[in-house]
C-alpha atoms as a PDB file:
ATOM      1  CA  UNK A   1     -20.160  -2.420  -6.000  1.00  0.00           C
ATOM      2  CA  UNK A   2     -20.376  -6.308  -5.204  1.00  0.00           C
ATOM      3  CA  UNK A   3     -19.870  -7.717  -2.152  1.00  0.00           C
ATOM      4  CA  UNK A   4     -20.237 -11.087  -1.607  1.00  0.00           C
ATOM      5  CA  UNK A   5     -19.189 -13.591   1.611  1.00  0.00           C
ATOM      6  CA  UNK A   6     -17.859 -17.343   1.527  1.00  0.00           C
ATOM      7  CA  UNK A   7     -18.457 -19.649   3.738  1.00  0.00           C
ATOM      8  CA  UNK A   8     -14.837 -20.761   5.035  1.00  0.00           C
ATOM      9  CA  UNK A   9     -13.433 -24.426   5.559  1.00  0.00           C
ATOM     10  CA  UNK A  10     -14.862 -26.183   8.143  1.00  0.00           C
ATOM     11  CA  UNK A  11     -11.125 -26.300   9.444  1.00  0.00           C
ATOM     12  CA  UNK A  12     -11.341 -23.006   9.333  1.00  0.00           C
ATOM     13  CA  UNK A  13     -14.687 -21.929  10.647  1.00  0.00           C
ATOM     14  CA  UNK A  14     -13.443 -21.272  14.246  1.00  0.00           C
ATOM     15  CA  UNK A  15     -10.680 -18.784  13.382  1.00  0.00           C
ATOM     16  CA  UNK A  16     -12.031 -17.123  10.554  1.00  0.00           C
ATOM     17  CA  UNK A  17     -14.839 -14.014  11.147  1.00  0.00           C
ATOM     18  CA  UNK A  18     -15.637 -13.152   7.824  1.00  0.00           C
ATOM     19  CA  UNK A  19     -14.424 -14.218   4.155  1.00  0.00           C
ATOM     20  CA  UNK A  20     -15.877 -11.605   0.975  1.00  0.00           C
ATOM     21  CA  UNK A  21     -14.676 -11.151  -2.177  1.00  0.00           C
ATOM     22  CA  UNK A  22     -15.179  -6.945  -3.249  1.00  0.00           C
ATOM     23  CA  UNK A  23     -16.075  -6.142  -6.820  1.00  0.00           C
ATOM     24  CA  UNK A  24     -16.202  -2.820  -8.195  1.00  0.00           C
ATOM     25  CA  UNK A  25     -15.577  -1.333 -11.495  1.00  0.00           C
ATOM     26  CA  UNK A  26     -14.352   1.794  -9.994  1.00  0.00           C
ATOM     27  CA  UNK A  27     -12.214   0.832  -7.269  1.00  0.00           C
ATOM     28  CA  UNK A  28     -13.055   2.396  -3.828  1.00  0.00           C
ATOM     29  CA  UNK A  29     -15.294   4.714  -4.497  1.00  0.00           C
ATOM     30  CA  UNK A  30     -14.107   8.230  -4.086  1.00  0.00           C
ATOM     31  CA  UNK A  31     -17.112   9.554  -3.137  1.00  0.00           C
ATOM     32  CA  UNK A  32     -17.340   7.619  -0.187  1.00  0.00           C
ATOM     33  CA  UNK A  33     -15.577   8.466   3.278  1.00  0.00           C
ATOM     34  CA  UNK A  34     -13.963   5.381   3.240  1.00  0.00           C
ATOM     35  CA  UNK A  35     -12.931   5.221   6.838  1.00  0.00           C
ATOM     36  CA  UNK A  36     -11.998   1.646   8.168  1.00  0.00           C
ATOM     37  CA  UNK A  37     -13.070   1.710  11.983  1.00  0.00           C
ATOM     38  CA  UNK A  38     -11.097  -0.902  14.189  1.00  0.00           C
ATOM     39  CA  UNK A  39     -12.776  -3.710  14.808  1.00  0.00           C
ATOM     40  CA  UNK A  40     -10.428  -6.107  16.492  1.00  0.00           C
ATOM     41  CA  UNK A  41      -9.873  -8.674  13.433  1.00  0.00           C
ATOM     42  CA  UNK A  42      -6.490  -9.163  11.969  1.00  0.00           C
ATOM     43  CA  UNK A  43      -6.899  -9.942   8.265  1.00  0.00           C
ATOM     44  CA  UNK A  44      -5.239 -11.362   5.075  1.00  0.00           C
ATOM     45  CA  UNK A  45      -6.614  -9.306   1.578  1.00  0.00           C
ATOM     46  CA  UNK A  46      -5.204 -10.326  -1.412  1.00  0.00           C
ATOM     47  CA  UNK A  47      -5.554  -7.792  -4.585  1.00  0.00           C
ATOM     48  CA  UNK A  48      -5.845  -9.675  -7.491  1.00  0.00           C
ATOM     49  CA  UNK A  49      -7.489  -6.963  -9.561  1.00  0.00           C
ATOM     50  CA  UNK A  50      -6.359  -3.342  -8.585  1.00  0.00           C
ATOM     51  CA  UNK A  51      -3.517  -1.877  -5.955  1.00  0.00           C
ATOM     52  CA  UNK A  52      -4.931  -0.748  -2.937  1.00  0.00           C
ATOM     53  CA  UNK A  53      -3.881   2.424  -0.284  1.00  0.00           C
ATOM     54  CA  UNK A  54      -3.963   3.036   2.534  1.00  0.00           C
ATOM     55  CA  UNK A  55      -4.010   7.136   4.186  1.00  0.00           C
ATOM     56  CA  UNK A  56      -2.819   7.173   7.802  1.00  0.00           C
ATOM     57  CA  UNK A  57      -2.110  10.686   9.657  1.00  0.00           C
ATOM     58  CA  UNK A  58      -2.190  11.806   6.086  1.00  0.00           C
ATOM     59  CA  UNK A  59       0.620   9.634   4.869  1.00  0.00           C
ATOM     60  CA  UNK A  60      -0.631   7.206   1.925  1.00  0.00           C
ATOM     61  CA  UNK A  61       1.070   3.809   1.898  1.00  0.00           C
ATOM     62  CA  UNK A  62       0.645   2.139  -1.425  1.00  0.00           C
ATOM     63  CA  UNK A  63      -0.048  -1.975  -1.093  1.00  0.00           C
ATOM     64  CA  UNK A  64       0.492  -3.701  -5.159  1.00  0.00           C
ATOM     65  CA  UNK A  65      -1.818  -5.785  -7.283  1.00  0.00           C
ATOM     66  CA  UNK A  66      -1.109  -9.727  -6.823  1.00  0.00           C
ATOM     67  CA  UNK A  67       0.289  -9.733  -3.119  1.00  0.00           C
ATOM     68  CA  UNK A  68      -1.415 -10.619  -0.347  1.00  0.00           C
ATOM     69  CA  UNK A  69      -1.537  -8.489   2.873  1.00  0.00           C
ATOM     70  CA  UNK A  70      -0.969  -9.863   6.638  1.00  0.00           C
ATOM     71  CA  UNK A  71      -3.108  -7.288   8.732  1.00  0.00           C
ATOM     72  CA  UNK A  72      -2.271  -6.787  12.557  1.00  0.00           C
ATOM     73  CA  UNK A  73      -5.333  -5.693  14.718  1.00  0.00           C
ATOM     74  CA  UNK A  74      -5.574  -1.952  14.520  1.00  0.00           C
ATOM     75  CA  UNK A  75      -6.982   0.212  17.337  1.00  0.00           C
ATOM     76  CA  UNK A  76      -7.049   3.216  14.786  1.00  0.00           C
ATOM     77  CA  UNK A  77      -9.172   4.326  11.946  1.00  0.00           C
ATOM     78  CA  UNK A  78      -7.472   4.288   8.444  1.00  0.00           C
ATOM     79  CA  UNK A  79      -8.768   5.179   5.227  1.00  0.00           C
ATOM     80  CA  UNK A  80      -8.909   2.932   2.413  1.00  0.00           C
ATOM     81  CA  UNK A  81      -8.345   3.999  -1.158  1.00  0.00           C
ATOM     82  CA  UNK A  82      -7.551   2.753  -4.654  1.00  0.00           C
ATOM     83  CA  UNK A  83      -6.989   3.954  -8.193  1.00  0.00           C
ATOM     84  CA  UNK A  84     -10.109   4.612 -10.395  1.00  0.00           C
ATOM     85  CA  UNK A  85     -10.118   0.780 -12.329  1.00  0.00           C
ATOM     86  CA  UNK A  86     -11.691  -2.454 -12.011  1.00  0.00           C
ATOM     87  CA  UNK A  87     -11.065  -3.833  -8.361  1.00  0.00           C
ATOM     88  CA  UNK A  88     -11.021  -7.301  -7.208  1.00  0.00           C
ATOM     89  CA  UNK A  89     -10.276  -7.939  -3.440  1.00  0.00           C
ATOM     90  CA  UNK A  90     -10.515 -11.174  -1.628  1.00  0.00           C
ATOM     91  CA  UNK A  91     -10.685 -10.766   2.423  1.00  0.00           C
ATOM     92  CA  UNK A  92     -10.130 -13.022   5.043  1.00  0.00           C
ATOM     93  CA  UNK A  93     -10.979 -11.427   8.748  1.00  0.00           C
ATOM     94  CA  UNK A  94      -9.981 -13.789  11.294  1.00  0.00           C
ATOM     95  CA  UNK A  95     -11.690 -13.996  14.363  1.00  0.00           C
ATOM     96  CA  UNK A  96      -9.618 -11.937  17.073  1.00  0.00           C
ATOM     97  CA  UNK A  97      -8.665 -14.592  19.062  1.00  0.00           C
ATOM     98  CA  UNK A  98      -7.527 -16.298  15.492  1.00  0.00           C
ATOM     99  CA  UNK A  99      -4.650 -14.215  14.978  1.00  0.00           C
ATOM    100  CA  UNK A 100      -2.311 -16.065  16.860  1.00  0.00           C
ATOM    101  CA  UNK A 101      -3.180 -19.487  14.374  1.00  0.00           C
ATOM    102  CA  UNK A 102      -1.526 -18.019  11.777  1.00  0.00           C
ATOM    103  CA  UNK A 103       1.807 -17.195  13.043  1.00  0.00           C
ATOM    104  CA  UNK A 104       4.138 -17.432  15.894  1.00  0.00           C
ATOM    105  CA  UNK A 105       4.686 -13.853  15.734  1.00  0.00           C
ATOM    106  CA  UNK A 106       3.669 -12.049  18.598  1.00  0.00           C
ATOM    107  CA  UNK A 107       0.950 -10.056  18.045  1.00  0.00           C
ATOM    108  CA  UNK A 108       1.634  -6.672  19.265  1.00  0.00           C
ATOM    109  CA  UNK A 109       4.439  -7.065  16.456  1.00  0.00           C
ATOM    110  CA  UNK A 110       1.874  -6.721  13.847  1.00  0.00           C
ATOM    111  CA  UNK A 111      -0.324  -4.231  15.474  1.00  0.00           C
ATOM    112  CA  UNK A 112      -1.433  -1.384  13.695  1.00  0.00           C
ATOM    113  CA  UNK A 113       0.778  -2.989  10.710  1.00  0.00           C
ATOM    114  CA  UNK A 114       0.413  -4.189   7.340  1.00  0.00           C
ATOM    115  CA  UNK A 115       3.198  -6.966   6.133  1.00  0.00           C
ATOM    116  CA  UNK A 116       3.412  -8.269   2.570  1.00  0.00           C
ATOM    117  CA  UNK A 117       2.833 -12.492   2.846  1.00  0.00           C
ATOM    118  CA  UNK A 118       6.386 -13.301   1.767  1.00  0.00           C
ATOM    119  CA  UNK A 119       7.607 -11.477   4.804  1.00  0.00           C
ATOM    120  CA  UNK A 120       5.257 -13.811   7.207  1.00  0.00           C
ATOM    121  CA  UNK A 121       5.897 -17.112   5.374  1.00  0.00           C
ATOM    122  CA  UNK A 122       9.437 -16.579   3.493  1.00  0.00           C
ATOM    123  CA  UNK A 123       9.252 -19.099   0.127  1.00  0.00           C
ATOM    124  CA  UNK A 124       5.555 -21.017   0.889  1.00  0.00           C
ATOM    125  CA  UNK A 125       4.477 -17.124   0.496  1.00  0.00           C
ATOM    126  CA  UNK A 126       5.993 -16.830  -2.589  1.00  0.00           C
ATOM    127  CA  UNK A 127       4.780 -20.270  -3.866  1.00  0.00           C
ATOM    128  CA  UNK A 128       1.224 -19.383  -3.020  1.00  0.00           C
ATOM    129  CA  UNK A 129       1.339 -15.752  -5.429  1.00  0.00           C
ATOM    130  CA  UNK A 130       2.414 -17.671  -8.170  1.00  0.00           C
ATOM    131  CA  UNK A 131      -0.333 -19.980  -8.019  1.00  0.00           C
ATOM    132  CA  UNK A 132      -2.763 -17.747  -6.998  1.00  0.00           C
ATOM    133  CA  UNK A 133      -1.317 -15.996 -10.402  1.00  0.00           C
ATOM    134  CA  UNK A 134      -2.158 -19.150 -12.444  1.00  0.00           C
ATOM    135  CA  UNK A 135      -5.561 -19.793 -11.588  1.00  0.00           C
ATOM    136  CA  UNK A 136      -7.905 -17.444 -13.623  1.00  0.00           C
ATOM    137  CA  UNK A 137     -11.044 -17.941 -11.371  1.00  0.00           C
ATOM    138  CA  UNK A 138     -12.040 -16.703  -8.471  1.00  0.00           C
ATOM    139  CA  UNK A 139     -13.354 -19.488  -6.931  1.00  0.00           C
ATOM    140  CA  UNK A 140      -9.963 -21.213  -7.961  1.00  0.00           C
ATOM    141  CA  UNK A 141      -7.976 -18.688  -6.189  1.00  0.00           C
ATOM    142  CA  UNK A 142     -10.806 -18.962  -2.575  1.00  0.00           C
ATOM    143  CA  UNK A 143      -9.744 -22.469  -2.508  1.00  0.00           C
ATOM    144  CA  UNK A 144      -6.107 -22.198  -3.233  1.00  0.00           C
ATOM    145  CA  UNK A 145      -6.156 -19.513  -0.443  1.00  0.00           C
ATOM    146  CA  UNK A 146      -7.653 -21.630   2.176  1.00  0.00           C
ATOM    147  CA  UNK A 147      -5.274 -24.790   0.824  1.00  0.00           C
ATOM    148  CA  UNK A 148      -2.501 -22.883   2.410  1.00  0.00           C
ATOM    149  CA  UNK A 149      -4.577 -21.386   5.573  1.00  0.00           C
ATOM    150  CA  UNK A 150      -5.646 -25.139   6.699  1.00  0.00           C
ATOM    151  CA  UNK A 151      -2.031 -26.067   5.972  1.00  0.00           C
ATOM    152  CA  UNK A 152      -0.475 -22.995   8.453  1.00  0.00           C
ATOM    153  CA  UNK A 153      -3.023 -23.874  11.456  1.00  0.00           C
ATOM    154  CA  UNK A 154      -1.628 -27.443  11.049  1.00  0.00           C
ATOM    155  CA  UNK A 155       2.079 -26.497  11.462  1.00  0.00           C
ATOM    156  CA  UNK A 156       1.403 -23.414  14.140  1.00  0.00           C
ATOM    157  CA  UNK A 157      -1.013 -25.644  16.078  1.00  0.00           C
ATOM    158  CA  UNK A 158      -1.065 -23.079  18.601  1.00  0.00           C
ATOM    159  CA  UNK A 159      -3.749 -22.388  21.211  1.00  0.00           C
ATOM    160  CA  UNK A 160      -4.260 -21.108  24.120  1.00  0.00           C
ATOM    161  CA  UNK A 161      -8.408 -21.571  26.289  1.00  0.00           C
ATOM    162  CA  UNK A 162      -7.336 -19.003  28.137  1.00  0.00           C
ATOM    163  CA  UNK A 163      -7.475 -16.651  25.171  1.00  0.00           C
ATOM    164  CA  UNK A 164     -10.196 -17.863  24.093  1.00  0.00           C
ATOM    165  CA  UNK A 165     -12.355 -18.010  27.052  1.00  0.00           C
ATOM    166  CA  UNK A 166     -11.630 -14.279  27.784  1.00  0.00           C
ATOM    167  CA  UNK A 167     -11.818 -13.326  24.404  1.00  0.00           C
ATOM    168  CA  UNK A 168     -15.417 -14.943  24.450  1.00  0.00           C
ATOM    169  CA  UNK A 169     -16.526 -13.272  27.396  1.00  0.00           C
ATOM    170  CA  UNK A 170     -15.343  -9.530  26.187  1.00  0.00           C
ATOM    171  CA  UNK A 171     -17.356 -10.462  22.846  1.00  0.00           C
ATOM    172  CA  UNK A 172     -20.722 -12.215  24.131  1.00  0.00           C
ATOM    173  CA  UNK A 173     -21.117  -8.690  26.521  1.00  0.00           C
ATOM    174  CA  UNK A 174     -20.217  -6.272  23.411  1.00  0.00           C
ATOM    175  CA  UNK A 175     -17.385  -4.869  25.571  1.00  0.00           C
ATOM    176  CA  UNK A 176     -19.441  -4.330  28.263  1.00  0.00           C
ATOM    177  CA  UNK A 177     -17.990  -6.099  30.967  1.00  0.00           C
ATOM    178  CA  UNK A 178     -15.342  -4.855  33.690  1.00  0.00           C
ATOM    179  CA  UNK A 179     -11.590  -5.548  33.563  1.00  0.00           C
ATOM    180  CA  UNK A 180     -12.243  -6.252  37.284  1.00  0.00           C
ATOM    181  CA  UNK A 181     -15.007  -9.027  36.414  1.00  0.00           C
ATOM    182  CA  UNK A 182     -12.831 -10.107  33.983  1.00  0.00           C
ATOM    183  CA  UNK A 183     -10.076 -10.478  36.334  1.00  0.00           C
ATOM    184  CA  UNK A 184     -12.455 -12.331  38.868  1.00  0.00           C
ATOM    185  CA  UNK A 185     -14.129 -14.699  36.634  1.00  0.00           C
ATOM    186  CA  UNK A 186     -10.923 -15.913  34.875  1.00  0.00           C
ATOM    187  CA  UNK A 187      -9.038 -15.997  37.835  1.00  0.00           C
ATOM    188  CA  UNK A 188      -6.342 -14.192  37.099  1.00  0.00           C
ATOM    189  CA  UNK A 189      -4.539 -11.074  37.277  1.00  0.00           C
ATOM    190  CA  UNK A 190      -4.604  -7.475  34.917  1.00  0.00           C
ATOM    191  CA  UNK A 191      -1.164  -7.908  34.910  1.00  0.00           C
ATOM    192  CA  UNK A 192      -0.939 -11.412  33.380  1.00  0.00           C
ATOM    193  CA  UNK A 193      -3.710 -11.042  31.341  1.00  0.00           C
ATOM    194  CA  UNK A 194      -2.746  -7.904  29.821  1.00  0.00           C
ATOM    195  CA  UNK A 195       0.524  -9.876  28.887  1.00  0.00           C
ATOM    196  CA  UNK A 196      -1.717 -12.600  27.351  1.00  0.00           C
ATOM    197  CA  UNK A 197      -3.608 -10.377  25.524  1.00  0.00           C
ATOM    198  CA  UNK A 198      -1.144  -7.988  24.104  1.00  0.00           C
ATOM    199  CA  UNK A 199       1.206 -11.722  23.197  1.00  0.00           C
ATOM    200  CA  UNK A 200      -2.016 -13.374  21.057  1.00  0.00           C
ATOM    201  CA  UNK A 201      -4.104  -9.867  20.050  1.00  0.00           C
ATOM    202  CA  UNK A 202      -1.476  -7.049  20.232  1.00  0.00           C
ATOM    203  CA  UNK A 203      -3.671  -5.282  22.524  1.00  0.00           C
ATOM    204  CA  UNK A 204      -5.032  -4.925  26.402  1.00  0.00           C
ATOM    205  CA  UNK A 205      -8.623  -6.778  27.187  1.00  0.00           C
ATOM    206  CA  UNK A 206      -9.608  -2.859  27.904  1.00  0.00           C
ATOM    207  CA  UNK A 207      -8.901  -1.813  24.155  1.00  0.00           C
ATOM    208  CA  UNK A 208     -10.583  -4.912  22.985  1.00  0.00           C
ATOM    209  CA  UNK A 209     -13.588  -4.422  25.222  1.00  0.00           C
ATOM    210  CA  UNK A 210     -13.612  -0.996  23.703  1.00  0.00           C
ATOM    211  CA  UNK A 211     -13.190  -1.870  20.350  1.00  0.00           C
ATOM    212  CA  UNK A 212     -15.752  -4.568  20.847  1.00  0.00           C
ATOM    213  CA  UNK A 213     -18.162  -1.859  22.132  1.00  0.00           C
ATOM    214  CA  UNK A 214     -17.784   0.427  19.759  1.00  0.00           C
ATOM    215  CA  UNK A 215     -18.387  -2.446  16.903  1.00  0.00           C
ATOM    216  CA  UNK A 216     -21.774  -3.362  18.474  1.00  0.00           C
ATOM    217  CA  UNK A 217     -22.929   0.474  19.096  1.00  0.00           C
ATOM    218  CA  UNK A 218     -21.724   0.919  15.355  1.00  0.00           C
ATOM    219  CA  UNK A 219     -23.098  -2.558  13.262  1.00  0.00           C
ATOM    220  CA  UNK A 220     -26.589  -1.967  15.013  1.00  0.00           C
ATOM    221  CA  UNK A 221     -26.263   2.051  13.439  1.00  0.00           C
ATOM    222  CA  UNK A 222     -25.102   0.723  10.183  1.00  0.00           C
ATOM    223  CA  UNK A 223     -28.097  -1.716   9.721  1.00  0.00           C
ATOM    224  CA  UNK A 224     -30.633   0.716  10.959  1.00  0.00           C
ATOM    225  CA  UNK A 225     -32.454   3.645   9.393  1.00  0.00           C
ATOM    226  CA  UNK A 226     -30.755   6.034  11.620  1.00  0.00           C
ATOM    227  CA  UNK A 227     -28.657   8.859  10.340  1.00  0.00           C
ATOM    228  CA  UNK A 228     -27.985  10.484  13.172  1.00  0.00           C
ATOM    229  CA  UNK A 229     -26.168   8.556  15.637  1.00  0.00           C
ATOM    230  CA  UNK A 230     -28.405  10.540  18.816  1.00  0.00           C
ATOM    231  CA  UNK A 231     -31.571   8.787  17.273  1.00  0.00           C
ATOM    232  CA  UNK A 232     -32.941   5.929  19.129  1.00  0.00           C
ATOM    233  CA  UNK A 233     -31.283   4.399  22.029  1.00  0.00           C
ATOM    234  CA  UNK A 234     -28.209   3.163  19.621  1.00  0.00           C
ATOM    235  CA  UNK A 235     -25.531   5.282  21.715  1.00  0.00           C
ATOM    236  CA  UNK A 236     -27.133   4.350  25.126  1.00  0.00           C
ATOM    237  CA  UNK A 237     -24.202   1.851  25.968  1.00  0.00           C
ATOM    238  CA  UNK A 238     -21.833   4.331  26.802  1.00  0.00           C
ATOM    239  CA  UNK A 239     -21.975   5.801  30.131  1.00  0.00           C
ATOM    240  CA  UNK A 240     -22.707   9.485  28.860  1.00  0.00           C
ATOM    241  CA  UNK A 241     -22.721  11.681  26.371  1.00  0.00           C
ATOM    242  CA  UNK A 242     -19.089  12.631  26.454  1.00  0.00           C
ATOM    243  CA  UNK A 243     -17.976   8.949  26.664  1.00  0.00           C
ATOM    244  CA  UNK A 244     -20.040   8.535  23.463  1.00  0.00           C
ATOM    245  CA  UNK A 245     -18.424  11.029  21.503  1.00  0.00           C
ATOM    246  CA  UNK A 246     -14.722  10.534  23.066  1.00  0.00           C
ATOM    247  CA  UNK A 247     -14.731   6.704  21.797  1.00  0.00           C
ATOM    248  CA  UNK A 248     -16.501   8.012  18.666  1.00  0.00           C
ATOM    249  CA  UNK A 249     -13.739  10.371  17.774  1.00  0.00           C
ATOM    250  CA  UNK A 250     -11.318   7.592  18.917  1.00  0.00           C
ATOM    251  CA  UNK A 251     -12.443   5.099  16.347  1.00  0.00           C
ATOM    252  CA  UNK A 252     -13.491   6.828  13.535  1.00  0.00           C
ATOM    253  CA  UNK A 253     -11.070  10.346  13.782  1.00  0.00           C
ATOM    254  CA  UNK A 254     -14.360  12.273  13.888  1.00  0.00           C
ATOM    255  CA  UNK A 255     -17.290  13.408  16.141  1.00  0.00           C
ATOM    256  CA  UNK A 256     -20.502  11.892  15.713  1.00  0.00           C
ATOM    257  CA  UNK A 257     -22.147  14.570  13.754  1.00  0.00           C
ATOM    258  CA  UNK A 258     -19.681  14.959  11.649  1.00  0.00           C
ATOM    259  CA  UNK A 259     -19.275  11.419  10.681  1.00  0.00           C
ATOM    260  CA  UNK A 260     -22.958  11.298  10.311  1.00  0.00           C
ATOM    261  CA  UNK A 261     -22.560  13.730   7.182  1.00  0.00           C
ATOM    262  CA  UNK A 262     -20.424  11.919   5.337  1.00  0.00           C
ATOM    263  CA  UNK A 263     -21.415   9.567   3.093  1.00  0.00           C
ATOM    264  CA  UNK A 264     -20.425   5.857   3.855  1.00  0.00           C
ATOM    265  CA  UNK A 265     -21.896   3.417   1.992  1.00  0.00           C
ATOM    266  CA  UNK A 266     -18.583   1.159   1.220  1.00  0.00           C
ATOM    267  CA  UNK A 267     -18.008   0.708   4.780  1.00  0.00           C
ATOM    268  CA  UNK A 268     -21.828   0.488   5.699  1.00  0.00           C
ATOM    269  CA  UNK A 269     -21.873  -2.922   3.118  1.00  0.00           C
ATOM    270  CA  UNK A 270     -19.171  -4.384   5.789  1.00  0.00           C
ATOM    271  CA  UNK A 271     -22.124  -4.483   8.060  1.00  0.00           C
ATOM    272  CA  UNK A 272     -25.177  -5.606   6.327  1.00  0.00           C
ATOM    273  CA  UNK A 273     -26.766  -8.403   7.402  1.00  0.00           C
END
């Protein structure tokens, strides 16, 4: 199980979080949980080895080899699976106030939502699979990818500091900070910015903060020697115990104990740093 990260496009670089390419000659691995907590990142994965699934509320959605996936911000686990082959995944996870870059969709259209490319970008969709299918390497097919990324921020040249800004100051206090503080040190309203928000994320500021809280509580576990998610003072941003295990639950679809019995390597190697 491979998992190794590019370094985007400098034209890129702001909007993009994270860029791997997953290698396994098993596919998912079964043994695994395989949960997918919500971190706030929309993100584009392209199969070019392998099918993948997804299980939601028990209901397995299948996503084909050789397409590439637009993925809304979720603010709900999901499991990932895959048939039992050789699996080759390229992922892009844009930043979350990226999103909005990409497309003039709004965003709460593609929340908790996975679209095929084609039916984002019509023909130049199509064009790109087919010459993503021509190109046998992988480092062919990174660069074709991020040919057509560079060329869509171009023609959406959308942006919007306010976004950004607030978006910033939800991330640099790991959700931490108030909605009210928010409110006061933007200068503007819930109201409007919970339009803004839910317009160029698909969610409120509150969900993000939460989500945003959650990733930092949950990164820090997943590069520590922890196993239990009570050791240490890794659950000590949450203002009690039943907060803790309410968001926990919330995120993941189990309690902290139980979580902390499953095994979870493929998601852990998300996290490594």
């Amino acid at each position: 199980m491979i998992l190794k990260r590019i370094i985007p496009r400098a034209e890129l670089q702001s909007f993009i979080d994270t860029f791997w390419v997953f290698e396994n000659d098993f596919g998912v691995p079964t043994d695994d949980s395989r949960v997918i907590a919500p971190n706030g990142k929309a993100k584009f994965i392209y199969s070019y080895l392998n099918g993948l699934s997804t299980i939601d509320k028990g209901i397995q959605t299948d996503y084909k080899e050789h397409d590439i996936f637009f993925i809304g911000i979720w603010d709900k686990p999901v499991t990932l699976t895959s048939k039992a082959q050789i699996t080759g995944t390229i992922g892009i996870e844009l930043t979350p106030n990226g999103l909005h870059r990409f497309t003039r969709l709004p965003a709460f259209e593609v929340l908790n939502r996975i679209y095929s490319f084609t039916d984002i970008y019509g023909k130049a969709g199509d064009h790109l699979l087919e010459r993503l299918g021509d190109i046998s390497s992988v480092n062919g097919k990174i660069d074709a990818f991020q040919d057509f990324l560079v060329g869509i921020v171009q023609l959406t040249n959308r942006n919007n500091v306010l976004i950004d800004h607030s978006v910033q100051l939800i991330k640099r206090s790991s959700g931490l900070i108030t909605i009210k503080d928010l409110e006061q040190k933007m200068g503007y309203s819930k109201r409007y910015l919970d339009m803004l928000f839910k317009d160029h994320l698909g969610i409120s500021p509150k969900t993000y903060a939460g989500i945003e809280r959650f990733q930092s509580f949950y990164s820090s576990w997943a590069n520590s020697e922890h196993t239990d998610f009570y050791s240490g003072t890794l659950h000590e941003i949450y203002y009690d115990q039943a907060h803790f295990i309410k968001e926990f639950k919330k995120f993941t679809g189990h309690s902290p104990r139980q979580y902390a019995g499953l095994k979870n390597e493929f998601g852990k190697i998300f996290y490594k740093k």
